[in-house]
Protein backbone atom coordinates (compact mmCIF):
# COMPACT_ATOMS: atom_id res chain seq x y z
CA UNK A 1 -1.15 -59.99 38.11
CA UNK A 2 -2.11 -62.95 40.39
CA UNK A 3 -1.39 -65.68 37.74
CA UNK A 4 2.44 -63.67 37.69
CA UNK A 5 2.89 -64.12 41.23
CA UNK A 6 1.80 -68.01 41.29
CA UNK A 7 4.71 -68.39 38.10
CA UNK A 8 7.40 -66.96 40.10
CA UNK A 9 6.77 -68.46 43.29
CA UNK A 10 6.67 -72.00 40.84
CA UNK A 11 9.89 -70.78 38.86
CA UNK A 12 11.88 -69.71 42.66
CA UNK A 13 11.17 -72.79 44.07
CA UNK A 14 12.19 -75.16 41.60
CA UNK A 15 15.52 -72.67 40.19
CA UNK A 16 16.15 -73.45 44.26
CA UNK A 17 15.46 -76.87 44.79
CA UNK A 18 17.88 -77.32 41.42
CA UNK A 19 20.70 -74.92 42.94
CA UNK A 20 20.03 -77.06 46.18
CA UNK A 21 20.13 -81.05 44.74
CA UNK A 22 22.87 -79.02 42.21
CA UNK A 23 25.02 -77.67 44.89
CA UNK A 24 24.91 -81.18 47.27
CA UNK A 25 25.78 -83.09 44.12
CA UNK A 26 28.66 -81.30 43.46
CA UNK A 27 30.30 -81.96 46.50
CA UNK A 28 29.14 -85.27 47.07
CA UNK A 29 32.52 -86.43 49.08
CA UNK A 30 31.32 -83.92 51.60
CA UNK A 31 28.20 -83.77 51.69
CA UNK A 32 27.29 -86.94 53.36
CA UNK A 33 27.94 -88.37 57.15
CA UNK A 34 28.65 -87.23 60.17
CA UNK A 35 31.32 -85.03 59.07
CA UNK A 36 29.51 -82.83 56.03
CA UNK A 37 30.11 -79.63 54.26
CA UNK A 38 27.37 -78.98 52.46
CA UNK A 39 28.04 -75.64 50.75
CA UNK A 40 24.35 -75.42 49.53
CA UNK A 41 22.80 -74.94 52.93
CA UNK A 42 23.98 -71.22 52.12
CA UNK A 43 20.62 -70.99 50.46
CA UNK A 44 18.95 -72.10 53.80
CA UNK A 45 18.96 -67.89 53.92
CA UNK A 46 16.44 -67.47 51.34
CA UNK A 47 13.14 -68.05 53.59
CA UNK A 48 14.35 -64.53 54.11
CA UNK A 49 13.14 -63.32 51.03
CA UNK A 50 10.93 -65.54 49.60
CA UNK A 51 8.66 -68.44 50.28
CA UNK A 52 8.88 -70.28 47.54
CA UNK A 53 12.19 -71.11 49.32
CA UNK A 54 10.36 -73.00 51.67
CA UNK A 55 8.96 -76.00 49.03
CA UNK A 56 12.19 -75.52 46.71
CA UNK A 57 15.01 -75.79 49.82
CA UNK A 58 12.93 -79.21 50.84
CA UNK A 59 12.57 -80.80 47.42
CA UNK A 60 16.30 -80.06 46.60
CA UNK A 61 16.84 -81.77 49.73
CA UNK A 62 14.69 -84.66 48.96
CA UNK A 63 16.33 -85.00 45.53
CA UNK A 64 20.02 -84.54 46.52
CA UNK A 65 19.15 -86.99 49.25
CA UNK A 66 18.62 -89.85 47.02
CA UNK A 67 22.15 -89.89 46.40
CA UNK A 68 22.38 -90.96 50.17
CA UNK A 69 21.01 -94.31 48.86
CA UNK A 70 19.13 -93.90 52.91
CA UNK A 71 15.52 -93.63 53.37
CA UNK A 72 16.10 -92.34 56.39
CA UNK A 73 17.90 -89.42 55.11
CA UNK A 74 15.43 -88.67 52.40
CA UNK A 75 12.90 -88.57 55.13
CA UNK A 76 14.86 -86.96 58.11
CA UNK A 77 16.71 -84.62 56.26
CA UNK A 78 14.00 -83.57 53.99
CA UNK A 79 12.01 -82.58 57.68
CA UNK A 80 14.90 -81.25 58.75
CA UNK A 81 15.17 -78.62 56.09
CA UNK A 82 11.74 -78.29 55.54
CA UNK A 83 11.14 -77.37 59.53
CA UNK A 84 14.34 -74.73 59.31
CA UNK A 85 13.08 -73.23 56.30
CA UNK A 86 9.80 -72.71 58.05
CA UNK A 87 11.09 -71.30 60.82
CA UNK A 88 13.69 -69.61 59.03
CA UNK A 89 10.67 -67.55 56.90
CA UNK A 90 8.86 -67.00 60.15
CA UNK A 91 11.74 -65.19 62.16
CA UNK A 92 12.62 -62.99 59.31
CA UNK A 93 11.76 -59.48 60.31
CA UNK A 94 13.31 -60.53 64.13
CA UNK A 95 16.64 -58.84 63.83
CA UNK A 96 19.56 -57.95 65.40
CA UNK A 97 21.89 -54.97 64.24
CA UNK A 98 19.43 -55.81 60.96
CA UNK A 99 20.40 -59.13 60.47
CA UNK A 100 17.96 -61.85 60.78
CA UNK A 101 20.34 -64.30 63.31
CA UNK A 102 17.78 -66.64 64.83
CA UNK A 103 16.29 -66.96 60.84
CA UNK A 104 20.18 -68.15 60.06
CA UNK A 105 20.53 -70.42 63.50
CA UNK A 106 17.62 -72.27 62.68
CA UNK A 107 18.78 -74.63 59.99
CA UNK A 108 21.97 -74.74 62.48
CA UNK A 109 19.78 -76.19 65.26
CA UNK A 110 17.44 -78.42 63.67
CA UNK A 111 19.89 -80.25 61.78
CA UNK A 112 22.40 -80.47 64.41
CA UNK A 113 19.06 -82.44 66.73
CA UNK A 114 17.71 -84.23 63.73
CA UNK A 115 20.74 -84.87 61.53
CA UNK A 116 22.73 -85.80 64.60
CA UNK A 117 19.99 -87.90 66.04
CA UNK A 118 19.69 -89.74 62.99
CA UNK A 119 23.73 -90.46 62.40
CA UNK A 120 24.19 -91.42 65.52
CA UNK A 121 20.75 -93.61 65.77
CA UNK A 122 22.44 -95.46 62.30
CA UNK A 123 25.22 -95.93 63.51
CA UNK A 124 27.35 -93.97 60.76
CA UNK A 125 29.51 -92.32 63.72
CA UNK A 126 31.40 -94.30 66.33
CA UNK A 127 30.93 -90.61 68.40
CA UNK A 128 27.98 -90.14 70.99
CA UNK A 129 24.85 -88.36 70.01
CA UNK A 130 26.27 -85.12 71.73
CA UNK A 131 29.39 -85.13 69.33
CA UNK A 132 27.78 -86.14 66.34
CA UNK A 133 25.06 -83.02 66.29
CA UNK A 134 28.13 -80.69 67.10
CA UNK A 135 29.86 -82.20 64.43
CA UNK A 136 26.64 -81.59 61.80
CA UNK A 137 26.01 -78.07 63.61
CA UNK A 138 29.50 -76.46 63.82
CA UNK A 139 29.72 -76.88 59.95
CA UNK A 140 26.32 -75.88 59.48
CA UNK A 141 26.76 -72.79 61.96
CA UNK A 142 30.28 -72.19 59.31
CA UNK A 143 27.76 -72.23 56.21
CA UNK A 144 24.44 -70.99 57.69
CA UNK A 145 25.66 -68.29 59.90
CA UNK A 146 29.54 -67.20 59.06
CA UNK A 147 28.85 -67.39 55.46
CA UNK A 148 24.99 -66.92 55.35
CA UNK A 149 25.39 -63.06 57.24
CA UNK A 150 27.49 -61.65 54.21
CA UNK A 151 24.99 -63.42 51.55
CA UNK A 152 22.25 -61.44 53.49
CA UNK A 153 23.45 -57.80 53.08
CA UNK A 154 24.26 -58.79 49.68
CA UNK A 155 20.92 -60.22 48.70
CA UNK A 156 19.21 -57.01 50.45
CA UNK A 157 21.65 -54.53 48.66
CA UNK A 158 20.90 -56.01 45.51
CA UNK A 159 17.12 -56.19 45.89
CA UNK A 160 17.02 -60.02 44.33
CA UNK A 161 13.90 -60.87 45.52
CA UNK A 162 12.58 -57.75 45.27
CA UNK A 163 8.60 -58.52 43.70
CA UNK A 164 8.29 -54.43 42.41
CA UNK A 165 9.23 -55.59 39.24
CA UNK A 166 6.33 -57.90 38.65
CA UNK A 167 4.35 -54.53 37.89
CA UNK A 168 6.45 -53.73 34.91
């Protein structure tokens, strides 16, 4: 039974750090810079339910990162993620009207400080530090929050992560 668990935590991180590097990839005109739209932060809600999202969100981060051709990036943004999906995971069961909203802000708030930090510390925004993390934050608050509520009730309707079935 234990050697089960160990596979699927291996198998749901890497099927999420693939969706994650995946998902970046496609949209590679947007999901870059200090004004980026990076659909695949929807999975940011998966600390949620499981936490092999927490290695599998930052690897896919690390990998689609590379594309950034910026250490910086693969470093910052790799902590950024990492530190949201941690937090994320341990502000699950804090909920209001059952959804877990401070587990969806947090990838909202620490990219928005670290992502905007960064950008602006690079130079790859003419804007001030204060307009460069609202820039990364309002689109992440668009994916993470405004998109990432519905994706909740779905996941927890449909039981996706639900581990019963390792017994059968």
């Amino acid at each position: 039974m234990e050697r089960k668990r160990k596979i699927r935590f291996l198998v749901e991180g890497a099927l999420i750090a693939a969706a994650y590097a995946g998902l970046t990839l496609a949209g590679i005109g947007f999901s870059y810079g200090a004004l980026q739209f990076r659909i695949a932060e929807i999975l940011t809600v998966l600390p949620i339910f499981t936490p092999a999202a927490i290695p599998g969100l930052a690897v896919g981060c690390f990998i689609a990162n590379i594309a950034s051709f910026n250490a910086a990036d693969m470093v910052f943004g790799t902590l950024a993620t990492l530190l949201a999906a941690v937090v994320t995971y341990l502000l699950r069961n804090v909920c209001i009207k059952r959804i877990p909203l401070l587990s969806l802000l947090s990838p909202v708030v620490f990219n928005a400080v670290i992502i905007g930090l960064e950008l602006y510390m690079l130079s790859a925004t003419p804007w001030g530090f204060g307009l460069t993390a609202l820039s990364v934050g309002a689109s992440e608050f668009i994916i993470c929050v405004i998109l990432g509520i519905p994706t909740v009730i779905l996941l927890k309707k449909y039981n996706i992560f639900d581990k019963s079935n390792l017994k059968k």
